[in-house]
Protein backbone atom coordinates (compact mmCIF):
# COMPACT_ATOMS: atom_id res chain seq x y z
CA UNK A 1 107.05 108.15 130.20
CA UNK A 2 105.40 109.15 127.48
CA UNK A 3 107.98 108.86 125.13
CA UNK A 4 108.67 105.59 126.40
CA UNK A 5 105.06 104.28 125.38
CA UNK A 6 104.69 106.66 122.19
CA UNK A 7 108.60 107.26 121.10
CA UNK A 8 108.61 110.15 118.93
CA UNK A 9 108.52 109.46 115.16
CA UNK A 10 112.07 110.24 113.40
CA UNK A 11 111.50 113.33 110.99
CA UNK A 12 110.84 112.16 107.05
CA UNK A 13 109.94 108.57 108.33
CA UNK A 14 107.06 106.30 107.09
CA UNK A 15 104.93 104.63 109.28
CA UNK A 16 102.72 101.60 108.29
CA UNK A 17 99.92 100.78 109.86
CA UNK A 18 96.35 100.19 110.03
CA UNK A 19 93.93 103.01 110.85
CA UNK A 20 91.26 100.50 111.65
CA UNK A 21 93.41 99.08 114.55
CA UNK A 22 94.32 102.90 115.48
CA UNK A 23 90.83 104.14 115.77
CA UNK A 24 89.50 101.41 117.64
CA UNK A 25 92.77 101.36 119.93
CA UNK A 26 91.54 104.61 121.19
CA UNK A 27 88.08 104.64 121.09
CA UNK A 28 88.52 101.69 124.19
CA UNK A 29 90.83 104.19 125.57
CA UNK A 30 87.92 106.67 125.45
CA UNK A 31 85.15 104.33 126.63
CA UNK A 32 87.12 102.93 129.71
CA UNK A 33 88.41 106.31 130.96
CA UNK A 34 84.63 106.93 130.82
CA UNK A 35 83.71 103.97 132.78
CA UNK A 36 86.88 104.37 135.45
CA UNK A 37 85.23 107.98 135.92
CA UNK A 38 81.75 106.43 136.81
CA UNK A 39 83.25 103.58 139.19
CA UNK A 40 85.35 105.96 140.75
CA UNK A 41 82.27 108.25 141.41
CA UNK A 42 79.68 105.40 142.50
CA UNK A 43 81.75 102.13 143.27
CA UNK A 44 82.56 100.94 146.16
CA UNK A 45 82.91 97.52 146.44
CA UNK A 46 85.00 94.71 145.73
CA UNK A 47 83.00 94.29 142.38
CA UNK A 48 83.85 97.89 141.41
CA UNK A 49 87.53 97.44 142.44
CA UNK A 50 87.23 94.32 139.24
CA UNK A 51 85.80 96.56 136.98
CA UNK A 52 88.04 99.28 137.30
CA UNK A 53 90.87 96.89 136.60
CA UNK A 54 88.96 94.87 133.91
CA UNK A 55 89.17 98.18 132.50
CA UNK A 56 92.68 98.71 133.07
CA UNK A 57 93.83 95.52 131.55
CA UNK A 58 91.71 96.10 128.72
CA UNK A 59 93.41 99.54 128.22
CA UNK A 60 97.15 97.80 128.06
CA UNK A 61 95.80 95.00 125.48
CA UNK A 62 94.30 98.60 123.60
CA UNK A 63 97.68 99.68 124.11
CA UNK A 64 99.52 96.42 122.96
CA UNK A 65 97.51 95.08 120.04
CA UNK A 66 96.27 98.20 118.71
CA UNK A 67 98.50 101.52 119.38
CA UNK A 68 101.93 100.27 119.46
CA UNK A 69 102.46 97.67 116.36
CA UNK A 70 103.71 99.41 113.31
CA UNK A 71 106.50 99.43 110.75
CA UNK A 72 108.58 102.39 110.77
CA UNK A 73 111.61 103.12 108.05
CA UNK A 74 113.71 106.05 107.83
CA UNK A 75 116.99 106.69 106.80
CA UNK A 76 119.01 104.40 108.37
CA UNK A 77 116.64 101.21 109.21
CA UNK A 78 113.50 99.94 108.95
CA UNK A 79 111.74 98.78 112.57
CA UNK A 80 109.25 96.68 113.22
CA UNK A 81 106.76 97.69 116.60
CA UNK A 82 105.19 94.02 116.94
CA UNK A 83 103.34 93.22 120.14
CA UNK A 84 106.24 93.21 122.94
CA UNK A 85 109.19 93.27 120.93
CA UNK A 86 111.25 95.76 118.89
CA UNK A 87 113.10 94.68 115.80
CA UNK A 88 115.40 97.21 113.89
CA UNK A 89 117.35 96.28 110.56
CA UNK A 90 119.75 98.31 108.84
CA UNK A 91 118.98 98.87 105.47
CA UNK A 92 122.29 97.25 104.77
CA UNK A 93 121.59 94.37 106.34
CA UNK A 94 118.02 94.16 104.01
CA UNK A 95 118.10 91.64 101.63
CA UNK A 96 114.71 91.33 100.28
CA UNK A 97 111.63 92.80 101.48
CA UNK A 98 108.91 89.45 101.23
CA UNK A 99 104.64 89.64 101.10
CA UNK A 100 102.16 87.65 100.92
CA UNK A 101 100.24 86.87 103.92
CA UNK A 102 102.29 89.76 105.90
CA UNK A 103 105.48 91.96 105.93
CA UNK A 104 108.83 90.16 106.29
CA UNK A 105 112.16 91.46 106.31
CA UNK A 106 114.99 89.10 105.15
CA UNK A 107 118.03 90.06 106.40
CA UNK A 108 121.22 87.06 106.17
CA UNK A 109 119.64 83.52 107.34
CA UNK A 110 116.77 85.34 109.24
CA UNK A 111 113.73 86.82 108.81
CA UNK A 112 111.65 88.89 111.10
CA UNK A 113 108.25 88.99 110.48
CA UNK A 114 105.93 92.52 111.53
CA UNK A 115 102.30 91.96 113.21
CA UNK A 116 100.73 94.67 111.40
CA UNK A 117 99.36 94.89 108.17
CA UNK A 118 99.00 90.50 107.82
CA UNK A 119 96.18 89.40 105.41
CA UNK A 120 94.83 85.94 105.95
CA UNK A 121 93.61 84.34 102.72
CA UNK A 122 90.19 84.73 102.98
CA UNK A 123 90.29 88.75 103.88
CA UNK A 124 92.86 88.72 100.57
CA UNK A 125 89.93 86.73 98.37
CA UNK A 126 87.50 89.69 99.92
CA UNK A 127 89.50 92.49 98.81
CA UNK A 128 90.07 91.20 95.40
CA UNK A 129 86.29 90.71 94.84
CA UNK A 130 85.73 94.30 95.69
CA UNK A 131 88.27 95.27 93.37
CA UNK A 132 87.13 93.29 90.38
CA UNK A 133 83.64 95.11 91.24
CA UNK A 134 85.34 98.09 91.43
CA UNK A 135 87.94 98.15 88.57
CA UNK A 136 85.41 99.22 85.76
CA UNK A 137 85.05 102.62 87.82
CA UNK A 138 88.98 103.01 87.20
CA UNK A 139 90.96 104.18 84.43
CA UNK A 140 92.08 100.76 82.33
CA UNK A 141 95.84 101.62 83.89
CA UNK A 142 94.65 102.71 87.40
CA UNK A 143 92.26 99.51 87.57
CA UNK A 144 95.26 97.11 86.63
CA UNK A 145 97.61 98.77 89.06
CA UNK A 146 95.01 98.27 92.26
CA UNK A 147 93.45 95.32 91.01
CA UNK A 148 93.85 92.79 94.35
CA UNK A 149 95.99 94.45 96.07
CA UNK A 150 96.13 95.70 99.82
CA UNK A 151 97.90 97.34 101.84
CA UNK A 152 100.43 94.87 102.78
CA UNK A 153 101.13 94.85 98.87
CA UNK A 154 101.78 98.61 99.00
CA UNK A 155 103.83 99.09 102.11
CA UNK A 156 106.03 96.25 100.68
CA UNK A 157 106.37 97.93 97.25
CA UNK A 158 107.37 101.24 99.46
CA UNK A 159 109.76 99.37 101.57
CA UNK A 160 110.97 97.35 98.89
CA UNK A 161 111.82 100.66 97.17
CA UNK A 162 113.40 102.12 100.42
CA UNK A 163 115.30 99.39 100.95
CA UNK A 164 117.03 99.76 97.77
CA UNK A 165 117.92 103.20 97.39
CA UNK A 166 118.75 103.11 101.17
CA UNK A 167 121.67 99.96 100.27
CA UNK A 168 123.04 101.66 97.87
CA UNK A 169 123.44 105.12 99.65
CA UNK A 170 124.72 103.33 102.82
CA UNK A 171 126.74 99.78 100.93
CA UNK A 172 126.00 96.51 101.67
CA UNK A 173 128.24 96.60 104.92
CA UNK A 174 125.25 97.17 107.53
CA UNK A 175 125.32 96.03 111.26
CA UNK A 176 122.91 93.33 112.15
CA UNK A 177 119.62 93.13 113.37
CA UNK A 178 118.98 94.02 116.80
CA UNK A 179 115.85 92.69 118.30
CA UNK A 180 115.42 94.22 121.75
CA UNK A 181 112.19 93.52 124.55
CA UNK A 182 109.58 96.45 124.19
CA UNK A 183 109.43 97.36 128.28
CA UNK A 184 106.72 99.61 128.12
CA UNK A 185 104.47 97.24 125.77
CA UNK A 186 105.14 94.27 129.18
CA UNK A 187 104.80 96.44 131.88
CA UNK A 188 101.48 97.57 130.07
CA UNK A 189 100.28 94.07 129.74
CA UNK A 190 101.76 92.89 133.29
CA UNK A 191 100.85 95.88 135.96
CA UNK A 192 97.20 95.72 135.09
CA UNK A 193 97.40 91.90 135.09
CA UNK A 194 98.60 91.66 138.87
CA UNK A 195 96.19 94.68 139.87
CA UNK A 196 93.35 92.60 138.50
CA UNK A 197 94.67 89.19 140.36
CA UNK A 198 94.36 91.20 143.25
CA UNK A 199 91.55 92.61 142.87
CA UNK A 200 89.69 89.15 142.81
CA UNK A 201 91.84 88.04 145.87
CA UNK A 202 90.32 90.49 147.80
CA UNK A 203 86.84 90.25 146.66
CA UNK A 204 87.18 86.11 148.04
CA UNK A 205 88.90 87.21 151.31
């Protein structure tokens, strides 16, 4: 099981993500085990029986939206973690690496977009004023390197870069995409779902 939920990282990959979404991902985890701890000990009543699975659900959207999206790329593909699916490209089948207001992998007439690490334009105008105010701490070359850019600029520049060497060490003769259902990301989402639906039911009967 809990490979299922956390599958094990393959050995020399690199994993993009945010650390923001991580740490706040698991601090939930830590406040609702704390709260399921305390209904468990003084609940007892249809309105504790809807917290506990408030809780619950709120631990698979934790789960969902914050825990299991990332990009990971080793050797032989890069794969994108989004919400409840999994989408894994051979580097052969990489065309272009794309940025901008997210991470997207072009591979033939498609292109698969990953749910991490998107910028909307106003977050991109923030950054880039705290660079400019930040730049004339930098070294001239440093400062013109950063200047604007986040970290959906750098993990494409990395992939970009993987996807490259990786093309020419494997030819341009990859299999195609596969984009599969992410089981453990639904049934996350979908047990605590029902449990709360009937949870209410029984507080109205």
């Amino acid at each position: 099981m809990t490979a299922a939920v956390f599958p094990k990282t393959p050995a020399g990959a690199k994993v993009f993500r945010p650390p923001a979404a991580r740490f706040f991902g698991w601090a939930w985890m830590v406040f609702a085990a704390a709260n399921l701890v305390d209904i468990i000990w003084r609940g007892d009543d249809a309105a504790s029986l809807i917290a506990a699975t408030v809780m619950i659900v709120g631990c698979g959207l934790a789960y969902v939206i914050a825990l299991r999206p990332r990009i990971v790329a080793d050797d032989e593909a890069v794969r994108l973690h989004n919400l409840i699916r999994d989408v894994r490209v051979p580097w052969g089948a990489v065309e272009r690496i794309e940025g901008g207001d997210g991470v997207y992998v072009h591979a033939g007439e498609r292109r698969f977009r990953a749910f991490v690490l998107q910028v909307s334009p106003r977050n991109r105008m923030r950054l880039e004023a705290k660079a400019r105010r930040e730049e004339r701490k930098l070294p001239d070359k440093v400062a013109e390197y950063v200047k604007g850019r986040t970290q959906t600029d750098y993990a494409v520049e990395q992939l970009g870069e993987m996807a490259e060497e990786r093309s020419r060490r494997s030819g341009q003769d990859g299999t195609e995409p596969a984009v599969t259902w992410a089981w453990p990301a639904i049934t996350a989402l979908a047990l605590p779902g029902l449990a709360f639906v009937v949870a209410v039911v029984i507080a109205l009967v």
